[in-house]
N, C-alpha and C. Protein backbone atom coordinates (compact mmCIF):
# COMPACT_ATOMS: atom_id res chain seq x y z
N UNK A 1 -4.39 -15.83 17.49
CA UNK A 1 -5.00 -14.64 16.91
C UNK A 1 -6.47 -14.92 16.63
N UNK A 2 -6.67 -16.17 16.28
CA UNK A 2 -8.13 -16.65 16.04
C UNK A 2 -8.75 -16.63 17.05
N UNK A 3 -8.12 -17.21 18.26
CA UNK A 3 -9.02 -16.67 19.72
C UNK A 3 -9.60 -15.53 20.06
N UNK A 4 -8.74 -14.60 19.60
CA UNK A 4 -8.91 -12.98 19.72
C UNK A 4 -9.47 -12.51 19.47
N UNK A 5 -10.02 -12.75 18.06
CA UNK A 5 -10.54 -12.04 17.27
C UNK A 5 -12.43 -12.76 17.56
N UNK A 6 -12.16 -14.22 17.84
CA UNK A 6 -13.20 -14.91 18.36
C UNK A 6 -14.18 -14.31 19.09
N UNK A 7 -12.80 -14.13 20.49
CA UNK A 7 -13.82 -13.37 21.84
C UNK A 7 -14.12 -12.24 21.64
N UNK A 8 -12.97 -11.03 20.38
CA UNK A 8 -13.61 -10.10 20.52
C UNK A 8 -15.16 -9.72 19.82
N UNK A 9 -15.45 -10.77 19.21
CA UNK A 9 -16.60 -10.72 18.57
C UNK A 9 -18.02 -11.21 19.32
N UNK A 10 -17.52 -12.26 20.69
CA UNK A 10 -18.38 -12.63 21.21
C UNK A 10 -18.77 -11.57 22.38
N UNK A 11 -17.36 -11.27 22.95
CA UNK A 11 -18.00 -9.27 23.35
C UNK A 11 -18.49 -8.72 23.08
N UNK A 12 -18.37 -8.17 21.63
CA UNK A 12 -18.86 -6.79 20.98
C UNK A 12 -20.39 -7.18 20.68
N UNK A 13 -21.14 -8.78 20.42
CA UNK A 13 -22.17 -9.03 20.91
C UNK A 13 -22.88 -8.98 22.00
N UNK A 14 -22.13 -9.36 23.48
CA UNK A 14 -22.76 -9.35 24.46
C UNK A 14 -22.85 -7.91 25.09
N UNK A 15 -21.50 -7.04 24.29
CA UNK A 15 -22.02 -6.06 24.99
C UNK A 15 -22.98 -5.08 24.62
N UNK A 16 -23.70 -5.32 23.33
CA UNK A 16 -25.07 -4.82 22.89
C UNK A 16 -25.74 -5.13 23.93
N UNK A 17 -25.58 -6.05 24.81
CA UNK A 17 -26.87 -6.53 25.87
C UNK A 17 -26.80 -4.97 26.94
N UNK A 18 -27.21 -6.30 28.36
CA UNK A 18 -27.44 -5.21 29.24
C UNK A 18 -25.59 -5.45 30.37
N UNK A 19 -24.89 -4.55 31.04
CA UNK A 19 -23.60 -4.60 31.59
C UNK A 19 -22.28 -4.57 30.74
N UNK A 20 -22.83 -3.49 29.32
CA UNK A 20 -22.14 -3.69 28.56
C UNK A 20 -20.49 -2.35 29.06
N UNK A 21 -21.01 -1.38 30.27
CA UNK A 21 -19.15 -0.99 30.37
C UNK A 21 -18.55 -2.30 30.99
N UNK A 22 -19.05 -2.54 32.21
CA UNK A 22 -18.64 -4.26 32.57
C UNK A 22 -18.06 -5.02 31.59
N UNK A 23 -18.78 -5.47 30.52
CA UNK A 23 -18.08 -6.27 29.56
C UNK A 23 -16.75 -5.62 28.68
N UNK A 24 -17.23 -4.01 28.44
CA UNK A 24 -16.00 -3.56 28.06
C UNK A 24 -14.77 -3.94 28.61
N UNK A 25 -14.68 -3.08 30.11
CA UNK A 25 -13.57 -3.54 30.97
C UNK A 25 -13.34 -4.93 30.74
N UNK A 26 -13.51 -5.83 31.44
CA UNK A 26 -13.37 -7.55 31.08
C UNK A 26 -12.68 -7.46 30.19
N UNK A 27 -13.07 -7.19 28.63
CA UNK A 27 -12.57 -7.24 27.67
C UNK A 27 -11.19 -6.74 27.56
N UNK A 28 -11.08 -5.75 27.80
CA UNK A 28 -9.92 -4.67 27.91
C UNK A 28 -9.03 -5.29 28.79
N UNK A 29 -9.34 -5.53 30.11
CA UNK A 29 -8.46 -6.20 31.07
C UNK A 29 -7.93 -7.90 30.08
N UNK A 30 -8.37 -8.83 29.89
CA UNK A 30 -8.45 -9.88 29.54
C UNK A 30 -7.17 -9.52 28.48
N UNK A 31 -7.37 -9.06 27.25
CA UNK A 31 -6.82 -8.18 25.88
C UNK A 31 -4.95 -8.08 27.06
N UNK A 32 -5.18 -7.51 28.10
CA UNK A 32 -3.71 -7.09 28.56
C UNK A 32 -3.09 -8.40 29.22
N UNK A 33 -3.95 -9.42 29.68
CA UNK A 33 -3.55 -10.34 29.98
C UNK A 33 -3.11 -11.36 28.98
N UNK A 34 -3.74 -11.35 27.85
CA UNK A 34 -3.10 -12.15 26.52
C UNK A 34 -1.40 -11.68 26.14
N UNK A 35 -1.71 -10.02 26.24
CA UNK A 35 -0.34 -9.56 25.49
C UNK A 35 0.58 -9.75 26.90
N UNK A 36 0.46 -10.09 28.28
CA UNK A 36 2.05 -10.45 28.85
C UNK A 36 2.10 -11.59 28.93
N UNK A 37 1.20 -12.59 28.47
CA UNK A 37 1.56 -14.26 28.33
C UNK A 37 2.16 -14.45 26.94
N UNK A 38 2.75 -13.02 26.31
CA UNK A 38 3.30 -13.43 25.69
C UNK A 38 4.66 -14.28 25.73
N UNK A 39 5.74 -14.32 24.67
CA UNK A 39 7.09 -15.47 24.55
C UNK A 39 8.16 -13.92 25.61
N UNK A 40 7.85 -12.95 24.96
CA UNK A 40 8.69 -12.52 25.85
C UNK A 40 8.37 -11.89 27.29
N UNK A 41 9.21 -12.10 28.27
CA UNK A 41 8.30 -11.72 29.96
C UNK A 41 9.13 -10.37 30.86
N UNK A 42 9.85 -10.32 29.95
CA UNK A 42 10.26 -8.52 30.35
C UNK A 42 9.62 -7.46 30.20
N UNK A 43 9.31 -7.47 28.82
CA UNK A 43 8.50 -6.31 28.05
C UNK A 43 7.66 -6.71 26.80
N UNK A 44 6.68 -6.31 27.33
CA UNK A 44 5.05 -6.98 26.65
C UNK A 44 5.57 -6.43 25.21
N UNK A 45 5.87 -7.27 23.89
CA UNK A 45 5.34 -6.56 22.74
C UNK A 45 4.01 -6.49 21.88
N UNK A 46 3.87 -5.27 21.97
CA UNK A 46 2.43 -4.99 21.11
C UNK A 46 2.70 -5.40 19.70
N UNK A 47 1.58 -5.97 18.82
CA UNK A 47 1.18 -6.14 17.53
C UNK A 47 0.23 -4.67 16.73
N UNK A 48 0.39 -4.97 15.76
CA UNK A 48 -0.57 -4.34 15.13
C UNK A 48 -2.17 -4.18 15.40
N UNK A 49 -2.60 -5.56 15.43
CA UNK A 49 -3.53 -5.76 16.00
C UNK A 49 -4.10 -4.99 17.32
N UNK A 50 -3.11 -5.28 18.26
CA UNK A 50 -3.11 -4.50 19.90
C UNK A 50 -3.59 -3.25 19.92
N UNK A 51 -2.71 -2.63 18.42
CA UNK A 51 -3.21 -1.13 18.64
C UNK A 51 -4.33 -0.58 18.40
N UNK A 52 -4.72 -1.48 17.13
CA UNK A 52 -6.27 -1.38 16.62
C UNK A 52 -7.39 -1.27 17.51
N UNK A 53 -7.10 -2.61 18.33
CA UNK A 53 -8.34 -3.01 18.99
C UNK A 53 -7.83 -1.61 20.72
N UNK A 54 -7.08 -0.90 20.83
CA UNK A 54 -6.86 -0.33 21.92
C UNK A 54 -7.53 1.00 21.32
N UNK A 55 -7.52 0.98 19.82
CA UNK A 55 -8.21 2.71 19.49
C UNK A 55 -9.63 2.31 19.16
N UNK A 56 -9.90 1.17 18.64
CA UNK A 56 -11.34 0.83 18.01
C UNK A 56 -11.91 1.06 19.68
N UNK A 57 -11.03 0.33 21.07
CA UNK A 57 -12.03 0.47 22.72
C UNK A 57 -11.91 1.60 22.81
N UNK A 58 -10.76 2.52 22.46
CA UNK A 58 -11.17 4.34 23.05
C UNK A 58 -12.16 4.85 22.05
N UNK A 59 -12.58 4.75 21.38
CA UNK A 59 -13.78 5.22 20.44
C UNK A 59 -15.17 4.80 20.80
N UNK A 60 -15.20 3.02 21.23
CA UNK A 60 -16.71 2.84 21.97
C UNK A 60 -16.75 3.24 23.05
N UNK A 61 -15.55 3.27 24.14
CA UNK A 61 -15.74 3.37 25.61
C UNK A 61 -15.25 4.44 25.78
N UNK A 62 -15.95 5.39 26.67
CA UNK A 62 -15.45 6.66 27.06
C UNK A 62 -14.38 6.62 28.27
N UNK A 63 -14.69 5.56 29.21
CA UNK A 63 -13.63 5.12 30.54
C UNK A 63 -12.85 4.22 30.07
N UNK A 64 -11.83 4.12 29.05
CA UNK A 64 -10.69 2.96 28.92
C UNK A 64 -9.55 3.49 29.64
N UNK A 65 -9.50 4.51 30.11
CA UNK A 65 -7.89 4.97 30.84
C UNK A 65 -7.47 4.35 31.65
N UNK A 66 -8.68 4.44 32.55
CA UNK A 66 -8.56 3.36 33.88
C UNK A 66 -8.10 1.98 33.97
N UNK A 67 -8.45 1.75 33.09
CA UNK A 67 -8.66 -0.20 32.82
C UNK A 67 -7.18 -0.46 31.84
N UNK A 68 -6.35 0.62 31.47
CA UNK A 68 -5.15 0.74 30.50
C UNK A 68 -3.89 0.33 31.34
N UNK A 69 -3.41 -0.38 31.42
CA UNK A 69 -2.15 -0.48 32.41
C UNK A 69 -0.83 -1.00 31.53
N UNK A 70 -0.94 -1.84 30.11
CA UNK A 70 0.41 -1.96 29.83
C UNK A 70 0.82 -0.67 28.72
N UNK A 71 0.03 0.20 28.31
CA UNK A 71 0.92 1.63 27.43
C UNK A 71 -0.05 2.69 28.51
N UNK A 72 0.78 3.70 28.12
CA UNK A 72 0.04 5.16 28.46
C UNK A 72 -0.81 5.39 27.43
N UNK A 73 -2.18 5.94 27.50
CA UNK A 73 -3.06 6.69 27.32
C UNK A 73 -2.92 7.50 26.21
N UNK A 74 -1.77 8.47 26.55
CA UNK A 74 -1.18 9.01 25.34
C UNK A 74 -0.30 8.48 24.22
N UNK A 75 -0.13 7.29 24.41
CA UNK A 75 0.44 6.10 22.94
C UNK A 75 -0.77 5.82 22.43
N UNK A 76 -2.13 5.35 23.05
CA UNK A 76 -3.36 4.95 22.14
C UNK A 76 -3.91 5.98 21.63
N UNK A 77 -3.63 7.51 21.69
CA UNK A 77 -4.04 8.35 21.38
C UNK A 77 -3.24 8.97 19.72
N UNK A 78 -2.00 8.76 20.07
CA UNK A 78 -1.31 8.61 19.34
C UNK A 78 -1.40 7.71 17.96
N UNK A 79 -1.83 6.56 18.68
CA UNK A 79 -2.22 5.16 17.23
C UNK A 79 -3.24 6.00 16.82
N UNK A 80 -4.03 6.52 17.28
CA UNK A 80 -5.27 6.94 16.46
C UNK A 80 -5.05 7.97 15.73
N UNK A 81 -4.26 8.76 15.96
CA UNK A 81 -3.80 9.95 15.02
C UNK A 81 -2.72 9.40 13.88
N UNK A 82 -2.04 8.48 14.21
CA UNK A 82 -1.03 7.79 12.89
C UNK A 82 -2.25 7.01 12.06
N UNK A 83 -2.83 6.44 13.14
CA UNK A 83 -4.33 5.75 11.78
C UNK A 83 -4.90 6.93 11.00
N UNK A 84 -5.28 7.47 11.21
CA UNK A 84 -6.06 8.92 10.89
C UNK A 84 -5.44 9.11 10.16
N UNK A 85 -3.63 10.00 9.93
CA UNK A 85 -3.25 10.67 8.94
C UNK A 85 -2.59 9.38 7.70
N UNK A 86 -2.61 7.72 7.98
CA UNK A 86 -2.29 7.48 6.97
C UNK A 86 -3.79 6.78 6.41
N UNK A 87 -4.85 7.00 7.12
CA UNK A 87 -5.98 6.87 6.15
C UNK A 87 -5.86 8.09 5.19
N UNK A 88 -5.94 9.02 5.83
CA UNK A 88 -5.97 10.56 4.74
C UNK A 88 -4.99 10.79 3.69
N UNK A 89 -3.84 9.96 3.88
CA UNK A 89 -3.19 9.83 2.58
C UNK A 89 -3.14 8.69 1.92
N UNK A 90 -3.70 7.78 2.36
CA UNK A 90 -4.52 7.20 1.35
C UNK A 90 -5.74 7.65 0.54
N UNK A 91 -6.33 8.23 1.62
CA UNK A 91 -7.37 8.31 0.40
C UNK A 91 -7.09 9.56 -0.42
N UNK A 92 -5.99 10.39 -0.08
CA UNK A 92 -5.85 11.49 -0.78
C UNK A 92 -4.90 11.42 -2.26
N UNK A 93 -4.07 10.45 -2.11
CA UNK A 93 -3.23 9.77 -3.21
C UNK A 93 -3.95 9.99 -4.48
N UNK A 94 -2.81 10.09 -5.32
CA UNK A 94 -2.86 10.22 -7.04
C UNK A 94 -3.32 8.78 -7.39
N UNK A 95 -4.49 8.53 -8.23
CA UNK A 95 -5.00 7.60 -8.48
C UNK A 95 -4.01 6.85 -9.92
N UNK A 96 -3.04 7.23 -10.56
CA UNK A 96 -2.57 6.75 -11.55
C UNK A 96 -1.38 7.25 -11.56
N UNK A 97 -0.43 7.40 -10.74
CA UNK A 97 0.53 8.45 -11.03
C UNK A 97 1.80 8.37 -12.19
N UNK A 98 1.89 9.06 -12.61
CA UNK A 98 3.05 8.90 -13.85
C UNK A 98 2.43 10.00 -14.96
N UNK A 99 2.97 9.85 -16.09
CA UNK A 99 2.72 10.33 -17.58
C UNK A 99 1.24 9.11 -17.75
N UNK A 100 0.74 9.83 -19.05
CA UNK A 100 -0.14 9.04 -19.37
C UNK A 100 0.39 8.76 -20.59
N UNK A 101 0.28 6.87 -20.94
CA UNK A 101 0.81 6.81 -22.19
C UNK A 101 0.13 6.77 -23.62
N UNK A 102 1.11 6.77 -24.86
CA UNK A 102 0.77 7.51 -25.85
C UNK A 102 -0.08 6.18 -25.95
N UNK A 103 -1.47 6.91 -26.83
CA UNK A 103 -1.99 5.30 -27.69
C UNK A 103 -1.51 5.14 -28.84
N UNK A 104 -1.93 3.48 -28.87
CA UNK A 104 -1.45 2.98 -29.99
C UNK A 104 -1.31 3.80 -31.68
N UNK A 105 -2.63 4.53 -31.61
CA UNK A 105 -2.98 5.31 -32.84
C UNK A 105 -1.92 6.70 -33.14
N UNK A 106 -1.26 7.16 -31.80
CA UNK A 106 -0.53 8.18 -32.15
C UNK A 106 0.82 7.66 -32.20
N UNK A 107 1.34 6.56 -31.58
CA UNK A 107 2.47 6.01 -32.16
C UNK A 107 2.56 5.80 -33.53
N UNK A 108 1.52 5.07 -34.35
CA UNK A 108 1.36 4.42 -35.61
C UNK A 108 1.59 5.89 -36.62
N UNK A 109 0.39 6.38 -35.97
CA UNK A 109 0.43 8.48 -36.69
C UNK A 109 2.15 9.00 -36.66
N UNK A 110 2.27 9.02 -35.65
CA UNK A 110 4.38 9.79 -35.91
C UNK A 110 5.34 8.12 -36.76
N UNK A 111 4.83 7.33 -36.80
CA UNK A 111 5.83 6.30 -37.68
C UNK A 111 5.52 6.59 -39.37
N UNK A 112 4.18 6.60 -39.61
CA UNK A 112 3.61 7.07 -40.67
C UNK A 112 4.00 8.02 -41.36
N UNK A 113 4.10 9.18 -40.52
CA UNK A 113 4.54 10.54 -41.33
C UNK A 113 5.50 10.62 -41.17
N UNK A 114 6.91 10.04 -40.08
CA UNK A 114 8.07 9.99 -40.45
C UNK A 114 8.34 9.21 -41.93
N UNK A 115 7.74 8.01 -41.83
CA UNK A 115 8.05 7.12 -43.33
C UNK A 115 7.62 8.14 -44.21
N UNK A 116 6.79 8.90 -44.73
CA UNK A 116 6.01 9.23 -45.70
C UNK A 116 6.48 10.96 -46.05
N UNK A 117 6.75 11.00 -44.75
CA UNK A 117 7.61 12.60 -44.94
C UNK A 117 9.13 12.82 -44.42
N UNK A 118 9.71 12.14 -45.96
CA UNK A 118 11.09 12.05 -45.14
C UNK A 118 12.05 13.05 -45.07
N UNK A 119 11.71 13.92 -45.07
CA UNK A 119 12.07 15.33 -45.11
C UNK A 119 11.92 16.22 -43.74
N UNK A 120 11.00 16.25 -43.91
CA UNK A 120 10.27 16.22 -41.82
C UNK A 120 10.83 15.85 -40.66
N UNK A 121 11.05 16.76 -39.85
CA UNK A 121 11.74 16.10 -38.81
C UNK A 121 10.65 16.26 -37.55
N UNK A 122 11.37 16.22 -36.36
CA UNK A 122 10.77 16.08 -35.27
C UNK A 122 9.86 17.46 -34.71
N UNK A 123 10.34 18.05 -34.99
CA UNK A 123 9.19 19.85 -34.70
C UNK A 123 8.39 19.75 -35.66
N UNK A 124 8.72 19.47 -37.04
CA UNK A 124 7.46 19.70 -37.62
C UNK A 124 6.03 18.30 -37.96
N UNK A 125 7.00 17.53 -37.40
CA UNK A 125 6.05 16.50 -37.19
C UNK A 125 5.23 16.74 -35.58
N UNK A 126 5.80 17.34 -34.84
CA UNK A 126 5.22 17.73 -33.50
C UNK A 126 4.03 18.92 -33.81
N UNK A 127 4.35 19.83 -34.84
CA UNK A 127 3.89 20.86 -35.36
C UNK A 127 2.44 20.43 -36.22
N UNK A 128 2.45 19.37 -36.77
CA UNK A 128 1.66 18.51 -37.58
C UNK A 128 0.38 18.15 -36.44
N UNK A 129 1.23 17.38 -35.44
CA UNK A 129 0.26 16.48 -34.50
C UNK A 129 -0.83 17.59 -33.62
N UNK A 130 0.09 18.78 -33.24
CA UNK A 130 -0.75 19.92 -32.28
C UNK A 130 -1.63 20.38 -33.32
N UNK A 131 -1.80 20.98 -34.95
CA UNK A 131 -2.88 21.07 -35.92
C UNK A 131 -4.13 19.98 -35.58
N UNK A 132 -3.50 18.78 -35.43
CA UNK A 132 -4.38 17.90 -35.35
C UNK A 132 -4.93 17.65 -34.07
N UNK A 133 -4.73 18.21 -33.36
CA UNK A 133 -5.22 18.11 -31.81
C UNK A 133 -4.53 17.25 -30.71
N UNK A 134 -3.73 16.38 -31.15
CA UNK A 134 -3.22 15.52 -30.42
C UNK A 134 -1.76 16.58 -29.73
N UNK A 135 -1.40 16.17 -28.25
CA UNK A 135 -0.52 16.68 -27.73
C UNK A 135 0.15 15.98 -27.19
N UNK A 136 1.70 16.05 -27.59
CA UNK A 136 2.75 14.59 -26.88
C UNK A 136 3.77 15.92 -26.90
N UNK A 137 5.06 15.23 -26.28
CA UNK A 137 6.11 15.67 -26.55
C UNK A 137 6.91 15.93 -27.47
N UNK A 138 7.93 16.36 -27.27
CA UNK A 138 8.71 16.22 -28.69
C UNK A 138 9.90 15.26 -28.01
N UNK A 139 9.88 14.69 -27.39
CA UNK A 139 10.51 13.32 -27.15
C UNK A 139 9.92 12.35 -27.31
N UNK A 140 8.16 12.28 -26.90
CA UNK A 140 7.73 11.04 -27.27
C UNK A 140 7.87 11.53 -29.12
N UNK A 141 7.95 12.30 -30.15
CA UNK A 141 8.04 12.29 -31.11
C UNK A 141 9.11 11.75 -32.09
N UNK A 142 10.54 12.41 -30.84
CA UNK A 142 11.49 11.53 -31.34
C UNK A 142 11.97 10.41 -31.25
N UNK A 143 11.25 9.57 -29.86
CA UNK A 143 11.30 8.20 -29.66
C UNK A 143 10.23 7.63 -30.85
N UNK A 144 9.17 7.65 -31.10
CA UNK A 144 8.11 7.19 -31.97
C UNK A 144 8.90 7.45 -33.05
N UNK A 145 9.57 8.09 -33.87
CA UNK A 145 10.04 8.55 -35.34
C UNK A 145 10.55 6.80 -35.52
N UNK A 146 10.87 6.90 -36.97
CA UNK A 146 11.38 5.50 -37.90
C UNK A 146 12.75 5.83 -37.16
N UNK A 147 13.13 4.74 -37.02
CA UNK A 147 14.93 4.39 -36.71
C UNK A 147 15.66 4.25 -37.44
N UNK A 148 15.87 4.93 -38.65
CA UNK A 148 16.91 5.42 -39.45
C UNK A 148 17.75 6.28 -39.10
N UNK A 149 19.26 5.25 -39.02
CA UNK A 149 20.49 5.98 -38.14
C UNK A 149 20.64 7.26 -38.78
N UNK A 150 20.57 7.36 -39.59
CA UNK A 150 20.49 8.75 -40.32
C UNK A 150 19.76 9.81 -39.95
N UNK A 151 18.56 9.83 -39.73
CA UNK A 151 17.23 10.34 -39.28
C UNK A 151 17.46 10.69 -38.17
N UNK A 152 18.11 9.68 -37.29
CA UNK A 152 17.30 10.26 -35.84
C UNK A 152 17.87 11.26 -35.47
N UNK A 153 17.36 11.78 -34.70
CA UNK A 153 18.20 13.32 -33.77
C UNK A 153 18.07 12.07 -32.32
N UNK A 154 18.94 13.43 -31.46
CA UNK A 154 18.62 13.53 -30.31
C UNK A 154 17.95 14.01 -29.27
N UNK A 155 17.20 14.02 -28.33
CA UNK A 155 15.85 14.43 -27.89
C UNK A 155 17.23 15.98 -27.35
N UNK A 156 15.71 17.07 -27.75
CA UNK A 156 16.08 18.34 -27.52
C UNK A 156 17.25 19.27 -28.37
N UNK A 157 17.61 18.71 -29.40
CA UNK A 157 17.83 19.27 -30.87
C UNK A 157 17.11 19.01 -31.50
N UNK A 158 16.57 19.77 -32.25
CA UNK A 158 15.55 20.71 -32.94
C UNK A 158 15.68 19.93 -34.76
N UNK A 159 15.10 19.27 -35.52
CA UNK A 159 15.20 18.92 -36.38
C UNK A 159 14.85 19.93 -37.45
């Protein structure tokens, strides 16, 4: 793989020079001769790699069809459209996905006024927190409450 990546670098230099579709082809031809010296001699398997460097040559070279002999044309066309749509969902992805969790300060806030208001249950301690601007659930309210078997409800009965 280190070879590969070697020559393809000593190409993509020379072919800044001058005979650079020449060097393309070469390149391209050479690239197909690596992948059937491969271990298996029935049927060439492609790498990851293979496909890369077969869409990165249809993007510099406008004539790679010709010079293409172990896939069809329409498979490298193909890699480039599976590259394409899972770049775009990458970059389109939810940067944090989930709930966002409670901070420390509003946990401490619903333990507090459960201890201190023991009378209070889970709505009106939820009822308390929305006055105050803060907005959670009324499950994170009844998970956060003091754990007095007595006390607790169950999330979605109404204290």
């Amino acid at each position: 793989m280190k070879t590969h990546l070697i020559s393809l670098i000593q190409t993509i230099f020379s072919a800044l020079g001058t005979n650079a579709i020449l060097r393309l082809e070469i390149l391209a031809l050479r690239h197909q001769v690596s992948v059937l010296k491969r271990k298996n001699p029935r049927r060439p398997m492609l790498r990851s790699l293979d496909s890369i460097f077969w869409v990165w040559l249809s993007r510099v070279w406008s004539d790679w069809r010709p010079a293409l002999i172990i896939v069809e044309p329409k498979t490298v066309i193909g890699w480039h459209r599976q590259g394409f749509r899972l770049f775009w969902r990458w970059k389109s992805r939810r940067k944090n996905p989930g709930r966002k969790p409670i901070d420390k300060e509003v946990r401490d806030l619903i333990k507090r006024m459960s201890e201190e208001n023991v009378l209070w249950g889970s709505q009106r301690i939820l009822g308390e927190l929305e006055k105050l601007g803060i907005k959670v659930g009324l499950s994170s309210v009844l998970k956060y409450m003091l754990d007095d078997n007595h006390r607790r409800l169950k999330p979605g009965r109404p204290s």
